[in-house]
Protein backbone atom coordinates (compact mmCIF):
# COMPACT_ATOMS: atom_id res chain seq x y z
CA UNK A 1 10.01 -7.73 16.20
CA UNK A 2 12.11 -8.41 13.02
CA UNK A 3 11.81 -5.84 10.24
CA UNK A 4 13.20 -8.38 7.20
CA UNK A 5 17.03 -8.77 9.14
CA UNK A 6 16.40 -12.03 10.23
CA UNK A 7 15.31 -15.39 8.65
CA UNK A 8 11.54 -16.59 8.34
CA UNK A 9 10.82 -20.03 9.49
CA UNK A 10 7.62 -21.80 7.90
CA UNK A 11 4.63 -19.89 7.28
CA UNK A 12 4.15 -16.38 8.12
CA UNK A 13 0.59 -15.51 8.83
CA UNK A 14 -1.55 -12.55 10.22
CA UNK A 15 -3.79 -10.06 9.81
CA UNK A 16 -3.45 -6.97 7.53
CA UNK A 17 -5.36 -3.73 7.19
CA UNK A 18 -5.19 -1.61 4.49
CA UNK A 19 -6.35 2.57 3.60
CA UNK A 20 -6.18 4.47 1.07
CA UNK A 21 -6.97 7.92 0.43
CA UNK A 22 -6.85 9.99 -2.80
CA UNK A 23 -8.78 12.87 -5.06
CA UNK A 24 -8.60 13.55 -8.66
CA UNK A 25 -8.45 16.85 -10.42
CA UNK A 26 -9.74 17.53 -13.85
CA UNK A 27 -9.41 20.21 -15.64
CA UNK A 28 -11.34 19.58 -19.36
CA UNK A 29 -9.70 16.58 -21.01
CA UNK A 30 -6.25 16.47 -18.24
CA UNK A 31 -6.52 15.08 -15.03
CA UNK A 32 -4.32 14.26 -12.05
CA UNK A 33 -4.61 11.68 -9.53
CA UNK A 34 -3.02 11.72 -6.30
CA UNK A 35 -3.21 8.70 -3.29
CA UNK A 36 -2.12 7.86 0.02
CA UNK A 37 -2.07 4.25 0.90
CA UNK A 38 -1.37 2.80 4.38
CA UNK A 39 -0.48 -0.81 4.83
CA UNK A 40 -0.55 -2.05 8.53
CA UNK A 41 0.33 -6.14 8.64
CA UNK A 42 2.54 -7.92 11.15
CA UNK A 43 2.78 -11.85 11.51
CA UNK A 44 4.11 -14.50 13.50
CA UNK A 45 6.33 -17.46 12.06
CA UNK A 46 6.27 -20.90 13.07
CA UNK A 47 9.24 -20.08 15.87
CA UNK A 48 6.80 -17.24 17.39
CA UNK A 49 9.04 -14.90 15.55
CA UNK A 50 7.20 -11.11 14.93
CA UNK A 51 7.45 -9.97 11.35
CA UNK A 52 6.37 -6.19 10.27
CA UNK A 53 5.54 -6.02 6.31
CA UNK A 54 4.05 -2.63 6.95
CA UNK A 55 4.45 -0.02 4.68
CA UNK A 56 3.15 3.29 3.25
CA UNK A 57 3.07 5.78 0.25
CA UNK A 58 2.36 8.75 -2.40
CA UNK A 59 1.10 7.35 -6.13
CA UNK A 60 0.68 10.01 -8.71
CA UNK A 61 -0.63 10.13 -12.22
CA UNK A 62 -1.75 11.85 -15.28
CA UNK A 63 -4.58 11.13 -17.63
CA UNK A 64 -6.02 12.42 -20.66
CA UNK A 65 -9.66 11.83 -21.55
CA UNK A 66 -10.67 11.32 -24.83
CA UNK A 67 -14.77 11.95 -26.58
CA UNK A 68 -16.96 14.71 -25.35
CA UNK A 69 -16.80 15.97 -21.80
């Protein structure tokens, strides 16, 4: 199992799942999001070699609502 050190050879190809998870909180016309995303994917090259693009991580942002609420 390479984790990007070594060289790909051809085309990479695999299966990949993906999760995410997040809430937003409002108060009147501010509002924070916050999310967790999860990506699992490993793939073989055409030499049989096992590459893991897997990754995770926190996104947060602010928004401001504009018109009536």
């Amino acid at each position: 199992m390479h984790d990007f050190s070594g060289p790909i050879h051809g085309i990479a190809d695999g299966l990949a799942y993906q999760g995410v998870l997040g809430v937003l909180l409002r108060a009147d016309r501010f509002g924070m999001r916050v999310e967790y995303m999860a990506l699992r994917a490993r793939a073989a090259d055409n030499n049989g070699e096992r590459i893991d693009a897997s990754s995770r991580g926190v996104f947060v942002g602010l928004s401001f609502f504009f018109g009536r609420t």
